[in-house]
PDB file of N, CA and C in Angstrom:
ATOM      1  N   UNK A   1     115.178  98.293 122.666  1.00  0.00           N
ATOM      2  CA  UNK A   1     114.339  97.124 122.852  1.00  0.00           C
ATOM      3  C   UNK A   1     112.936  97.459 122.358  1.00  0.00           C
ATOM      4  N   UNK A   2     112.355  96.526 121.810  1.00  0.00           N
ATOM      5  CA  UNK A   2     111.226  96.659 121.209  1.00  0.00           C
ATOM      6  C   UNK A   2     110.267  96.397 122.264  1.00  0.00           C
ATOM      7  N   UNK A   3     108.823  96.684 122.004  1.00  0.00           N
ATOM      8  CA  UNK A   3     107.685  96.650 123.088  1.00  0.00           C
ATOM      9  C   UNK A   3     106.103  96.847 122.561  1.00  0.00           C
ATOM     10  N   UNK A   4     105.287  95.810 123.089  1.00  0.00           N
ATOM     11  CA  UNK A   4     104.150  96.034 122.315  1.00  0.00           C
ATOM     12  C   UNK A   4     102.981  96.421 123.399  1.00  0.00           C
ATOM     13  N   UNK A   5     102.743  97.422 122.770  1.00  0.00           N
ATOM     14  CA  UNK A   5     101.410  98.127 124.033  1.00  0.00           C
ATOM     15  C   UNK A   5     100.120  97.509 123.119  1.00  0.00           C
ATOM     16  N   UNK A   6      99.049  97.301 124.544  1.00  0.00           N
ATOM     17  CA  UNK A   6      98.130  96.985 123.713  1.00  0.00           C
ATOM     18  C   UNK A   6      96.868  97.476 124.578  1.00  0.00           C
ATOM     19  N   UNK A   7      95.595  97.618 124.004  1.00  0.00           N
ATOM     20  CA  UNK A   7      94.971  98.559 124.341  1.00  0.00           C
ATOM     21  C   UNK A   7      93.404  97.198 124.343  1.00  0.00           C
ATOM     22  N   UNK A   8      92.817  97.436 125.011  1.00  0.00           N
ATOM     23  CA  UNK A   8      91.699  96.682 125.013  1.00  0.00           C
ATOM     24  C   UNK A   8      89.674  97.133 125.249  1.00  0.00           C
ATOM     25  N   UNK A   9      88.923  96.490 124.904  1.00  0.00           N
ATOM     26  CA  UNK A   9      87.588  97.176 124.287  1.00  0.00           C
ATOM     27  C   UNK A   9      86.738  96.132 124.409  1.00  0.00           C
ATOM     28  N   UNK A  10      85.727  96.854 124.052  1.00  0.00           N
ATOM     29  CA  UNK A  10      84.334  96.283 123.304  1.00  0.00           C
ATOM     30  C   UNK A  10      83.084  96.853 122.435  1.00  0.00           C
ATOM     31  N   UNK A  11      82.278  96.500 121.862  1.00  0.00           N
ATOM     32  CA  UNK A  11      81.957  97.566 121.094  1.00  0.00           C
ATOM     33  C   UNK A  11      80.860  97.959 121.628  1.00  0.00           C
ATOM     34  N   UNK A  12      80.264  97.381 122.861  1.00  0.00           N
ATOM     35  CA  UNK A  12      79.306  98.357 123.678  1.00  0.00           C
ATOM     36  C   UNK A  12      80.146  99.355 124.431  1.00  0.00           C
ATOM     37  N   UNK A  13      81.140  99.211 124.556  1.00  0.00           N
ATOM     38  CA  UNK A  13      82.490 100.699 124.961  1.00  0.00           C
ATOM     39  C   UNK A  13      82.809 101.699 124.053  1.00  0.00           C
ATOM     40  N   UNK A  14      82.632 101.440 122.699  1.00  0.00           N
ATOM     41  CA  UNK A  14      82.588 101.820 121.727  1.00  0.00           C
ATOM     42  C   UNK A  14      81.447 102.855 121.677  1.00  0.00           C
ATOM     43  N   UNK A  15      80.366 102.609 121.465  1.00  0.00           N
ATOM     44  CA  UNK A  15      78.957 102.755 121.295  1.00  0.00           C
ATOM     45  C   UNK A  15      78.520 103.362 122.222  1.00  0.00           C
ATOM     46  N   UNK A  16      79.118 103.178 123.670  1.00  0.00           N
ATOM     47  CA  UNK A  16      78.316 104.592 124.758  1.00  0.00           C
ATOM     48  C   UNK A  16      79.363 105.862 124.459  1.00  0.00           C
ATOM     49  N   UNK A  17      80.452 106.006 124.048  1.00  0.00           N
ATOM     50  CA  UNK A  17      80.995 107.275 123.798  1.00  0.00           C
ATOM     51  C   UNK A  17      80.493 107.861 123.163  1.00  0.00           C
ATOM     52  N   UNK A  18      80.041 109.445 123.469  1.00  0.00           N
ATOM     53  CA  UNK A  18      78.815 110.163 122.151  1.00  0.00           C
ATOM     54  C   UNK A  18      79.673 110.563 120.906  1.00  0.00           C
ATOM     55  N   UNK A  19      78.796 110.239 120.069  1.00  0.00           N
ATOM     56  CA  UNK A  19      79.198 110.696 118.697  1.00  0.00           C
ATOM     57  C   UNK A  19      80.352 112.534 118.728  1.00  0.00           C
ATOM     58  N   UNK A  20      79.638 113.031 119.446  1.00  0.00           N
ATOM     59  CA  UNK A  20      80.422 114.254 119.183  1.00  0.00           C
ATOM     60  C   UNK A  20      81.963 114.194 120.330  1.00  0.00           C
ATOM     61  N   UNK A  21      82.115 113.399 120.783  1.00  0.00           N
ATOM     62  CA  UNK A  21      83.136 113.474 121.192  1.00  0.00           C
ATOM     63  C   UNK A  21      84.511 112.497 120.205  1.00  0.00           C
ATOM     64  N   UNK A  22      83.781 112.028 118.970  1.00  0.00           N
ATOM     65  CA  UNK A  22      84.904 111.091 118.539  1.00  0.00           C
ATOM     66  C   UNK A  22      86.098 112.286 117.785  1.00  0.00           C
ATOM     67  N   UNK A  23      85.816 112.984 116.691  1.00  0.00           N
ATOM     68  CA  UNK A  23      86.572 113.878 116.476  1.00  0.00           C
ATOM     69  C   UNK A  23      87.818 114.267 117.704  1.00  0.00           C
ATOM     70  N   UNK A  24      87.765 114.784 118.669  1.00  0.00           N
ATOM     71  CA  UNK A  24      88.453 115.122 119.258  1.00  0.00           C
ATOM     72  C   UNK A  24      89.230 113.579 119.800  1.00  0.00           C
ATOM     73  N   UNK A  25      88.852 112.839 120.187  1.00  0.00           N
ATOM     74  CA  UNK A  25      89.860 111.317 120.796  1.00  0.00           C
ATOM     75  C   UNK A  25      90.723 111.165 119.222  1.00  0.00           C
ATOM     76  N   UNK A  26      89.942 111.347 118.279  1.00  0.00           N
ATOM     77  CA  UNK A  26      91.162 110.783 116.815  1.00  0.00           C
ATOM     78  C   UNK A  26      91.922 111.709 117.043  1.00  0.00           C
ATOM     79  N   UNK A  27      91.819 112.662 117.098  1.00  0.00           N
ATOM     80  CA  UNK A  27      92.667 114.118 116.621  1.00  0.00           C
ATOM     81  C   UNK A  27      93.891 113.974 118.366  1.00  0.00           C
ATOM     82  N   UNK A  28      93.614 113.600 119.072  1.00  0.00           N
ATOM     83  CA  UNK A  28      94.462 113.380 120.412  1.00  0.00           C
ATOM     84  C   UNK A  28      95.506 111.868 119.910  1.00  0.00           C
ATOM     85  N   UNK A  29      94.577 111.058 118.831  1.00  0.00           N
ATOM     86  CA  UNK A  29      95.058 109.748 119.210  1.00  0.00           C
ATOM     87  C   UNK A  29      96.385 110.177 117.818  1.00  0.00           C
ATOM     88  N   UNK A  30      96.029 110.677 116.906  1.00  0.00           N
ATOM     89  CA  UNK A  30      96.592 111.103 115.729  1.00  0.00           C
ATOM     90  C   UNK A  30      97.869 111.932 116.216  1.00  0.00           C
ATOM     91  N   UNK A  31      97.792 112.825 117.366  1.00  0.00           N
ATOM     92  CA  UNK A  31      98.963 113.410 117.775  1.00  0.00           C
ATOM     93  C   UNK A  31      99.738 112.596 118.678  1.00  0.00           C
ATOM     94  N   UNK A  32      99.469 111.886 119.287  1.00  0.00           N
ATOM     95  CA  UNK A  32     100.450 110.791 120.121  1.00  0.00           C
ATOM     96  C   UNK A  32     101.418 110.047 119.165  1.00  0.00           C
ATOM     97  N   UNK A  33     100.504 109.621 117.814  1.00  0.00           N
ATOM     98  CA  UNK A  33     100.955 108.952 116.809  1.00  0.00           C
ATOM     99  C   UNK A  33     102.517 109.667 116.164  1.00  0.00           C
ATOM    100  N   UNK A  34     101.636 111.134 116.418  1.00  0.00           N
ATOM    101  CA  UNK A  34     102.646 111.567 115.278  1.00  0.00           C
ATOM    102  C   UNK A  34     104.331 112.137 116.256  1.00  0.00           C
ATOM    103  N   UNK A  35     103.498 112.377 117.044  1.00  0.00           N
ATOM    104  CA  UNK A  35     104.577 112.709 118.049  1.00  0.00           C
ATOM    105  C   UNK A  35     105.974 111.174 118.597  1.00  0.00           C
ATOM    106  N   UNK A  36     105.311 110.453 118.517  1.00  0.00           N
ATOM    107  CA  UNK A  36     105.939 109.155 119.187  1.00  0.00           C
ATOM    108  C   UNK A  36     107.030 108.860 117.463  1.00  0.00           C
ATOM    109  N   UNK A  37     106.231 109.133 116.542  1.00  0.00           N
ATOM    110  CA  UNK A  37     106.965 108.584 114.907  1.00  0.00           C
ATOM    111  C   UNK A  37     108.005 109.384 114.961  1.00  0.00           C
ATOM    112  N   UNK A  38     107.933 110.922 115.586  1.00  0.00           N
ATOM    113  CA  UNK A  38     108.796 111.784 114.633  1.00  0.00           C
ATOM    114  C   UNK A  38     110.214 111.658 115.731  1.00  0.00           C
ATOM    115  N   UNK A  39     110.327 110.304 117.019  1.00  0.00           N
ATOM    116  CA  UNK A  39     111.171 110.226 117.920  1.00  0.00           C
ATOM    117  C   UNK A  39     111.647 109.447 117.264  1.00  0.00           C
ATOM    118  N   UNK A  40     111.392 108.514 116.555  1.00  0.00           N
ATOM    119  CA  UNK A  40     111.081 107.082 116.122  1.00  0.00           C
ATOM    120  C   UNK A  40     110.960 105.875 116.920  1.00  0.00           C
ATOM    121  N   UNK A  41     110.716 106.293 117.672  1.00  0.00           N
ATOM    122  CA  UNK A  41     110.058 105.540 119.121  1.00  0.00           C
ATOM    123  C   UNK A  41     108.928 104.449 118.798  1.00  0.00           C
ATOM    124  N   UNK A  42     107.549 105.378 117.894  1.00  0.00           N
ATOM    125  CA  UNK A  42     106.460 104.299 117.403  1.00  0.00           C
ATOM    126  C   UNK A  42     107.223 103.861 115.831  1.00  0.00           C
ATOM    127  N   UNK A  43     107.077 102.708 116.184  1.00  0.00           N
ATOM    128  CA  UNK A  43     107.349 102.011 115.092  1.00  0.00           C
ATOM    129  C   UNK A  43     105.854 101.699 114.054  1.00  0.00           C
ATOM    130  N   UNK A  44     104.749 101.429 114.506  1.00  0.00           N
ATOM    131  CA  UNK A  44     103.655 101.422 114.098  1.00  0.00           C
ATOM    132  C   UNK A  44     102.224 101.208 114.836  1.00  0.00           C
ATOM    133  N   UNK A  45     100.951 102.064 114.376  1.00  0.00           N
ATOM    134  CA  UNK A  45     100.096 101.661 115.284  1.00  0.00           C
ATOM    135  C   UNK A  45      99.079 100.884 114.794  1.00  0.00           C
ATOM    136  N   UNK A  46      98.148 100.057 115.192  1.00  0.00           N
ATOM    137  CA  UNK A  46      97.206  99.645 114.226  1.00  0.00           C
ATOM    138  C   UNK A  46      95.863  99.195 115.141  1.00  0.00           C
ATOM    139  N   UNK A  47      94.731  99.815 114.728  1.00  0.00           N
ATOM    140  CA  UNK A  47      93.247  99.382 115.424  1.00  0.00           C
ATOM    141  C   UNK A  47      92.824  98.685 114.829  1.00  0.00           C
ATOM    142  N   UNK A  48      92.462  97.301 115.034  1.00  0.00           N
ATOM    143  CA  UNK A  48      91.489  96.367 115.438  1.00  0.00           C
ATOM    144  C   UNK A  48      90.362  96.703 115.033  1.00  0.00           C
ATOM    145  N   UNK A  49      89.127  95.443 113.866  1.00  0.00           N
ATOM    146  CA  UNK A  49      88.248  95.891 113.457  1.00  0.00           C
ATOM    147  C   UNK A  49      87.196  95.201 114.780  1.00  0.00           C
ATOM    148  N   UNK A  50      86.393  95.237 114.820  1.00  0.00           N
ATOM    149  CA  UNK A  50      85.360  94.851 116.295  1.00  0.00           C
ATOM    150  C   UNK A  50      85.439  93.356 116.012  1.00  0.00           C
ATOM    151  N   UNK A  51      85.506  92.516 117.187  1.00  0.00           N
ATOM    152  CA  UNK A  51      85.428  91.284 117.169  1.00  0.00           C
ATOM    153  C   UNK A  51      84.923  90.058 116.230  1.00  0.00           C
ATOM    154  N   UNK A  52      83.421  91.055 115.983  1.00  0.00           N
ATOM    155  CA  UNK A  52      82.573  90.474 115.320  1.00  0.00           C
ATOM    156  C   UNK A  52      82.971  89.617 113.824  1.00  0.00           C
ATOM    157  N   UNK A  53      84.343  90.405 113.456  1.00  0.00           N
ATOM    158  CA  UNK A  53      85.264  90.447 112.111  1.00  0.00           C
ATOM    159  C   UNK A  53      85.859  89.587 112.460  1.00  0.00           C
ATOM    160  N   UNK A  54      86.403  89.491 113.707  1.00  0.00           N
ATOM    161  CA  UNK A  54      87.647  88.047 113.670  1.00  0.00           C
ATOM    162  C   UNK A  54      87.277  86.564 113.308  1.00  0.00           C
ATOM    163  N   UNK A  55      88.264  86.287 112.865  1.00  0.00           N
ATOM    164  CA  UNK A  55      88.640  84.773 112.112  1.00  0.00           C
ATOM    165  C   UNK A  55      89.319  84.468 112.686  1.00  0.00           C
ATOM    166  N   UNK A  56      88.708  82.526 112.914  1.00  0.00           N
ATOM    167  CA  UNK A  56      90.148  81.487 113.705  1.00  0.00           C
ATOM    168  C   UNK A  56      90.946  80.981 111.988  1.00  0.00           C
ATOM    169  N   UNK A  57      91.532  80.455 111.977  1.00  0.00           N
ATOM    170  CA  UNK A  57      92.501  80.522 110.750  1.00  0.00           C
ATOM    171  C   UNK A  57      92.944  79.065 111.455  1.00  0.00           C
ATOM    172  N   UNK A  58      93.125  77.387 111.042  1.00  0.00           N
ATOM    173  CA  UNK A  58      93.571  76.216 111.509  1.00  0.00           C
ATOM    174  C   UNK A  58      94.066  75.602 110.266  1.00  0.00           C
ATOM    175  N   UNK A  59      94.820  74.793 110.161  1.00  0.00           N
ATOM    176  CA  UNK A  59      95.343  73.933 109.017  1.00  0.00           C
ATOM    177  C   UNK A  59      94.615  72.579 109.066  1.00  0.00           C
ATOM    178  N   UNK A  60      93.843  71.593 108.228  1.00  0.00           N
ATOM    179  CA  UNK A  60      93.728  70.628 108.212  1.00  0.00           C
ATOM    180  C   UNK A  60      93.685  69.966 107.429  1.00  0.00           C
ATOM    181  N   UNK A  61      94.685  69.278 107.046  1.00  0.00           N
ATOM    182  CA  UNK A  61      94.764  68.196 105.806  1.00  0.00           C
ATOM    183  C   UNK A  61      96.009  69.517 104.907  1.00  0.00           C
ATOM    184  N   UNK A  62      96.535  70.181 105.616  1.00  0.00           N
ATOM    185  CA  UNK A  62      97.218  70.761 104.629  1.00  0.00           C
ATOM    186  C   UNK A  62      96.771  72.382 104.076  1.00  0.00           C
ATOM    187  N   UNK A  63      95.239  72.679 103.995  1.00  0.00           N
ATOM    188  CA  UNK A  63      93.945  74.063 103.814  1.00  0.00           C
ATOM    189  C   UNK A  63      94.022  74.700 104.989  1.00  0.00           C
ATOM    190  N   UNK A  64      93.953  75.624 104.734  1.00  0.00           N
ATOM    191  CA  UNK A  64      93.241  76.235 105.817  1.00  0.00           C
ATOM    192  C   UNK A  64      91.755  76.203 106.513  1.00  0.00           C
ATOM    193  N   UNK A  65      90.950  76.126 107.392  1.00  0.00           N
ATOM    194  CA  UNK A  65      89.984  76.037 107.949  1.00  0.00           C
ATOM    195  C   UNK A  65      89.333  76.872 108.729  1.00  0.00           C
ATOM    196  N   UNK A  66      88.755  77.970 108.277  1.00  0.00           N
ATOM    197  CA  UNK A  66      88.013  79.064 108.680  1.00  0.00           C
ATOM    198  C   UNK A  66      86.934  79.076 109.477  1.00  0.00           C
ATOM    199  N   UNK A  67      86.788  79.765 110.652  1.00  0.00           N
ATOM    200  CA  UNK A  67      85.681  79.584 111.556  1.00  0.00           C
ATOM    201  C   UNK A  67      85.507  81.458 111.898  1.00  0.00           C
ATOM    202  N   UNK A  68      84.431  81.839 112.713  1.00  0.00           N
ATOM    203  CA  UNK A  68      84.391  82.654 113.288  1.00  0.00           C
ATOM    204  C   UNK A  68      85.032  82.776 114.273  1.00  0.00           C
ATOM    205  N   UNK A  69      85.757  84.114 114.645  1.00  0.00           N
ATOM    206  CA  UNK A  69      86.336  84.069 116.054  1.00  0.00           C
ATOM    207  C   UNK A  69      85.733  84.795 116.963  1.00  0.00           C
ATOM    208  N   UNK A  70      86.363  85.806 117.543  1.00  0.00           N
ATOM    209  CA  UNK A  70      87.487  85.405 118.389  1.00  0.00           C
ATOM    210  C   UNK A  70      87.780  84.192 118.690  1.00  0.00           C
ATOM    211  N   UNK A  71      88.937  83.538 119.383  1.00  0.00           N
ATOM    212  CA  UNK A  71      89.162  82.925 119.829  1.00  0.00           C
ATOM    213  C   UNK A  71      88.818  82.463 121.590  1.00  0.00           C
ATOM    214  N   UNK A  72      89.360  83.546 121.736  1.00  0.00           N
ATOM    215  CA  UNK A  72      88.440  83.645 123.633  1.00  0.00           C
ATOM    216  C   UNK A  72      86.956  84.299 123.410  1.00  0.00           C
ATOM    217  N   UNK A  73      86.230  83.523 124.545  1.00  0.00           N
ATOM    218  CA  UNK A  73      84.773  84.188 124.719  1.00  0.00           C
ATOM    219  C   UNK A  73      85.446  84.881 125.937  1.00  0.00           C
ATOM    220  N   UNK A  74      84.756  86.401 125.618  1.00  0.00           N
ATOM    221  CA  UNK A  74      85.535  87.354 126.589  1.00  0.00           C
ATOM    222  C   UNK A  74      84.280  88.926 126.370  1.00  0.00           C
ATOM    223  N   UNK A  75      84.821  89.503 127.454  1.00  0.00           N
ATOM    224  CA  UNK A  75      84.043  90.353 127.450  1.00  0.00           C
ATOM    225  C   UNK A  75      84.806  91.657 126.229  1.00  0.00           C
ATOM    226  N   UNK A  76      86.022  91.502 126.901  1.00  0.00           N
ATOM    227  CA  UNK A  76      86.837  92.356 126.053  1.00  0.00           C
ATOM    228  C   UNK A  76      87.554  91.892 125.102  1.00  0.00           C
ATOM    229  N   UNK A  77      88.008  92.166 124.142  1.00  0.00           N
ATOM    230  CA  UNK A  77      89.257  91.765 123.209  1.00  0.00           C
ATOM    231  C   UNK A  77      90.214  93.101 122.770  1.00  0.00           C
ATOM    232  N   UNK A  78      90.944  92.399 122.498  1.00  0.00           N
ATOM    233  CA  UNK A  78      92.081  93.278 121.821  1.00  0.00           C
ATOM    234  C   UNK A  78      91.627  94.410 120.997  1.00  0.00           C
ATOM    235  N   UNK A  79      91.738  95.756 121.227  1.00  0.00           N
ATOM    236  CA  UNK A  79      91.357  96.480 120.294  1.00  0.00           C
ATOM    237  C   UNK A  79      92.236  97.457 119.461  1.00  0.00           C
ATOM    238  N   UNK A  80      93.321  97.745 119.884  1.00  0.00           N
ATOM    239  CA  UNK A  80      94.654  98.349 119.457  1.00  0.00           C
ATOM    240  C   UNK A  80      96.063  97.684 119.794  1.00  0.00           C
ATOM    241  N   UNK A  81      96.606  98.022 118.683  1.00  0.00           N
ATOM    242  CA  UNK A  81      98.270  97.714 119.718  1.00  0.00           C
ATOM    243  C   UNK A  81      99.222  98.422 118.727  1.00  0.00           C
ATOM    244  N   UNK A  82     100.509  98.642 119.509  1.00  0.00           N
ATOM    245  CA  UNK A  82     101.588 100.031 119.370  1.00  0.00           C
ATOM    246  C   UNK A  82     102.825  98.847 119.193  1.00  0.00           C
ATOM    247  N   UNK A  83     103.679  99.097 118.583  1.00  0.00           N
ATOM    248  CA  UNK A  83     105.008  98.765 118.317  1.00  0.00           C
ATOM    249  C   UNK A  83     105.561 100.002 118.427  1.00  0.00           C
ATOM    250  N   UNK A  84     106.329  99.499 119.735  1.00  0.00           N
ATOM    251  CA  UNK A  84     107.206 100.517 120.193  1.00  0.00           C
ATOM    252  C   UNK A  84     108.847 100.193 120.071  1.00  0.00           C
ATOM    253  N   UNK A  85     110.231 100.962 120.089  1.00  0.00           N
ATOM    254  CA  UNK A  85     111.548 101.128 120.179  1.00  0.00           C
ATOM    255  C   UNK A  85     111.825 101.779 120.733  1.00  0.00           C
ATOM    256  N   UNK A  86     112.259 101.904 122.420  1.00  0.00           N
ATOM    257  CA  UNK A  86     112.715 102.702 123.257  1.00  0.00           C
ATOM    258  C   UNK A  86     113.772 101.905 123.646  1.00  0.00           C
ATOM    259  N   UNK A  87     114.469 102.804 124.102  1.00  0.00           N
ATOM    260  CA  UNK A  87     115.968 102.869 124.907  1.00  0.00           C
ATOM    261  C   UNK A  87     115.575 101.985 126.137  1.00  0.00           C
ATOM    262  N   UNK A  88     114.743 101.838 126.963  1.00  0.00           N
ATOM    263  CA  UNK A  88     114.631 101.181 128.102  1.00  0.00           C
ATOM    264  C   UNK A  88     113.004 101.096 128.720  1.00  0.00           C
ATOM    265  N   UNK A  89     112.598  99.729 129.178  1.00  0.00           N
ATOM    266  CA  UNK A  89     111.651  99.632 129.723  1.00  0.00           C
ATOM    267  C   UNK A  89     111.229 101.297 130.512  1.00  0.00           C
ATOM    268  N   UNK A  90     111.675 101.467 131.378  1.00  0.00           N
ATOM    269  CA  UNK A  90     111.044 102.923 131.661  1.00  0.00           C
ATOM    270  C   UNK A  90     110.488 103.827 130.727  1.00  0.00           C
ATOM    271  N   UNK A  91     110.908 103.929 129.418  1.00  0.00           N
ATOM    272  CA  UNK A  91     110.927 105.145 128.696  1.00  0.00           C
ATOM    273  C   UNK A  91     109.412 104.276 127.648  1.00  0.00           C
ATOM    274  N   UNK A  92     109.633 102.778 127.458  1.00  0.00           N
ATOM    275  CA  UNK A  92     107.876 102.099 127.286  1.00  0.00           C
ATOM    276  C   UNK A  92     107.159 102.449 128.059  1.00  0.00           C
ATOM    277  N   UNK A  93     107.779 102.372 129.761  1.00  0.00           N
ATOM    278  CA  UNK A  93     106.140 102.733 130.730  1.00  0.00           C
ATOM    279  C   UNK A  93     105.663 104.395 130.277  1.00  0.00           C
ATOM    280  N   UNK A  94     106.768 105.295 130.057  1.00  0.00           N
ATOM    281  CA  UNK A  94     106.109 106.722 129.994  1.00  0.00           C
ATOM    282  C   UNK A  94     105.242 106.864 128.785  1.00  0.00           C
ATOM    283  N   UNK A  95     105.515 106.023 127.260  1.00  0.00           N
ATOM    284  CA  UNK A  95     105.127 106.468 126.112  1.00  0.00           C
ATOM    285  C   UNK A  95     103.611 105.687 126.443  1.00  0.00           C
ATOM    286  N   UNK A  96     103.434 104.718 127.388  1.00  0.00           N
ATOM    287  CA  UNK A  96     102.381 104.448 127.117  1.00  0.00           C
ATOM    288  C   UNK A  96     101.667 104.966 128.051  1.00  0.00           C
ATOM    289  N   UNK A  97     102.180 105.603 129.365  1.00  0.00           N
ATOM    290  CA  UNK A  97     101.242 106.355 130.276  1.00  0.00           C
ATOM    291  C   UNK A  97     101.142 107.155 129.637  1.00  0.00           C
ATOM    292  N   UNK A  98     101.142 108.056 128.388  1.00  0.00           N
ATOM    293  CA  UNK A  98     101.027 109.024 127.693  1.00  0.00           C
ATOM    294  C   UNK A  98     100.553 109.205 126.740  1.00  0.00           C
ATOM    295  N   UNK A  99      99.910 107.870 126.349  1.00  0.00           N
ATOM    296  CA  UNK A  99      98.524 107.053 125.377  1.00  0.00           C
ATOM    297  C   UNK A  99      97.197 107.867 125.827  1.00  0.00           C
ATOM    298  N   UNK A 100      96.560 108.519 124.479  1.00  0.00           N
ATOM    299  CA  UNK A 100      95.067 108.999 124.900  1.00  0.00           C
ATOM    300  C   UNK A 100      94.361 107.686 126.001  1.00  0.00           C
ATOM    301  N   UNK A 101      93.407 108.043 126.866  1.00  0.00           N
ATOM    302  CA  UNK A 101      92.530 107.705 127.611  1.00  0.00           C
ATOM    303  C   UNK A 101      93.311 106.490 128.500  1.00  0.00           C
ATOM    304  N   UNK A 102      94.622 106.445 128.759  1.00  0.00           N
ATOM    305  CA  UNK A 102      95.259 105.975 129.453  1.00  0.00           C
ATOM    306  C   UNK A 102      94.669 106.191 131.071  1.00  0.00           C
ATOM    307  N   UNK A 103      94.647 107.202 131.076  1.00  0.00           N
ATOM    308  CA  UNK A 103      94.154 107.485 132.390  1.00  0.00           C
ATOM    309  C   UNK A 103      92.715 106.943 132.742  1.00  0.00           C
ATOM    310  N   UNK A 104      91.976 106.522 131.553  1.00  0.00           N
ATOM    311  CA  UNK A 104      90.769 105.663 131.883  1.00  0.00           C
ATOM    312  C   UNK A 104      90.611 104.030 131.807  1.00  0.00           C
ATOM    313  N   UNK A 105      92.013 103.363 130.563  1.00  0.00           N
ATOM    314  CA  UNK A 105      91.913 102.543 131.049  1.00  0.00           C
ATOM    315  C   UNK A 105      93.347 101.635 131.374  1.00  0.00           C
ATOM    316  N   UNK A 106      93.751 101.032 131.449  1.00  0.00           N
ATOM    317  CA  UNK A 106      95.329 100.312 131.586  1.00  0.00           C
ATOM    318  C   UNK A 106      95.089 100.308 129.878  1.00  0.00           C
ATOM    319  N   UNK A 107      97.132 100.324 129.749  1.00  0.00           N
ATOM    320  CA  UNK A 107      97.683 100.062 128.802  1.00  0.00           C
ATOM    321  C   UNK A 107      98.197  98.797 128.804  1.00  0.00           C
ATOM    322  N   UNK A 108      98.573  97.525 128.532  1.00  0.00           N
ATOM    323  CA  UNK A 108      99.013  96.360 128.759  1.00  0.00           C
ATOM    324  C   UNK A 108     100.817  96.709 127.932  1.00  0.00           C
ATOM    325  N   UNK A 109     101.420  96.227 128.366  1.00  0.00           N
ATOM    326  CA  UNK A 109     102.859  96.804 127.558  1.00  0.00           C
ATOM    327  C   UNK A 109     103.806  94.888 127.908  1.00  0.00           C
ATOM    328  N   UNK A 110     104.097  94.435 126.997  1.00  0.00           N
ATOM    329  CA  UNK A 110     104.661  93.402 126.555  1.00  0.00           C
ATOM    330  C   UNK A 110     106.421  93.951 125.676  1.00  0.00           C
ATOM    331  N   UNK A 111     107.265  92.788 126.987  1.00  0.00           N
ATOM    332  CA  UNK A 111     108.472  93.215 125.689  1.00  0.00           C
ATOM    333  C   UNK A 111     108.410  92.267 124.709  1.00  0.00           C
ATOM    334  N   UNK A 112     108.719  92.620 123.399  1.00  0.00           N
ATOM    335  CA  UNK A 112     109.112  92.315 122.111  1.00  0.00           C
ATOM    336  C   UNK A 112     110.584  91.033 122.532  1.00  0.00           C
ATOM    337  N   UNK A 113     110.233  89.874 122.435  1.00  0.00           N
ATOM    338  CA  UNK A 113     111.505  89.006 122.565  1.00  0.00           C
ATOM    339  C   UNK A 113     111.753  87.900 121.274  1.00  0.00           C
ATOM    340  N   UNK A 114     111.296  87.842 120.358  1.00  0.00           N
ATOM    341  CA  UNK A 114     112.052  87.414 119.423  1.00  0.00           C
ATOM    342  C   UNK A 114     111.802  88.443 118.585  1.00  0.00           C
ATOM    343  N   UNK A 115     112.361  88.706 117.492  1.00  0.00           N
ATOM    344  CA  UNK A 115     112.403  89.775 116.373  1.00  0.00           C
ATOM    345  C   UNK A 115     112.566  89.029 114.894  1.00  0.00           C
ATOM    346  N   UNK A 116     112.144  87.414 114.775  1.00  0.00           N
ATOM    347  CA  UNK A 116     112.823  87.042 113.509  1.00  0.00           C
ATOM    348  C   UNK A 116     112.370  87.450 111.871  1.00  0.00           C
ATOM    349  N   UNK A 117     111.130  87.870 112.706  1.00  0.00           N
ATOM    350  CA  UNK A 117     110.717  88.799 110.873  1.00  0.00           C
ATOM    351  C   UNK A 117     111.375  89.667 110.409  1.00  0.00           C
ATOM    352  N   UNK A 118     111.714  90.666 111.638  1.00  0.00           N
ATOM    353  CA  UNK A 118     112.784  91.900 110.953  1.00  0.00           C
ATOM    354  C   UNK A 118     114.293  91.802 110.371  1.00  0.00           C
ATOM    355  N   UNK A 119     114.266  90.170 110.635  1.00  0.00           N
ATOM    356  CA  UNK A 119     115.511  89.931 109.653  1.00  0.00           C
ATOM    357  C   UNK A 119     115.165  89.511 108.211  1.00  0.00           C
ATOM    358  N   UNK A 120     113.895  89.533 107.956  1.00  0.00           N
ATOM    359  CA  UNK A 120     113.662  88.574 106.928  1.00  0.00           C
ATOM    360  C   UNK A 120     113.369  90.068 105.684  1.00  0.00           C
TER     361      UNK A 120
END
């Protein structure tokens, strides 16, 4: 069963972590990565550029219609998320209690219930 972890931020959360500690969180976040691929467990990971970047995307008249986003006014937004393939909800809760800085903040973990792209 598929499963999507997702990880959440802001970029004043961003911005109080000191510079010399980023090296080491990539190099932790890079081994979870690689470790979870070589199970084939992670299917893929992908970070989120800061809010400030998001686009609403609407159809009207047929065009598309571009605005600034986010969409929610929020303190936080979405800042990562994991596509996961495990054998069983349990074995999602461990890969993601086992996410760098998990222990500082929740992981949000969603099952995957339609799949119709991966037929396409």
């Amino acid at each position: 069963m598929k499963y999507v972890a997702m990880i959440y931020g802001n970029q004043a959360k961003w911005d109080s972590f000191p510079a010399e500690a980023w090296p080491e969180a990539i190099a932790r976040q890079e081994a979870f990565n690689r470790k979870y691929q070589e199970t084939g467990e992670l299917i893929g990971a992908y970070g989120l550029a800061d809010a400030a970047a998001a686009q609403l995307v609407r159809r009207e008249g047929g065009a598309p219609a571009v605005t600034d986003g986010p969409y929610l006014e929020t303190k936080e937004y979405l800042a990562s998320f994991y596509l996961l393939d495990c054998e069983s909800l349990e074995r999602a809760q461990q890969i993601a209690a086992d996410m760098p800085f998990a222990d500082v903040d929740p992981v949000e973990l969603w099952p995957v219930l339609h799949e119709s792209a991966a037929d396409v």
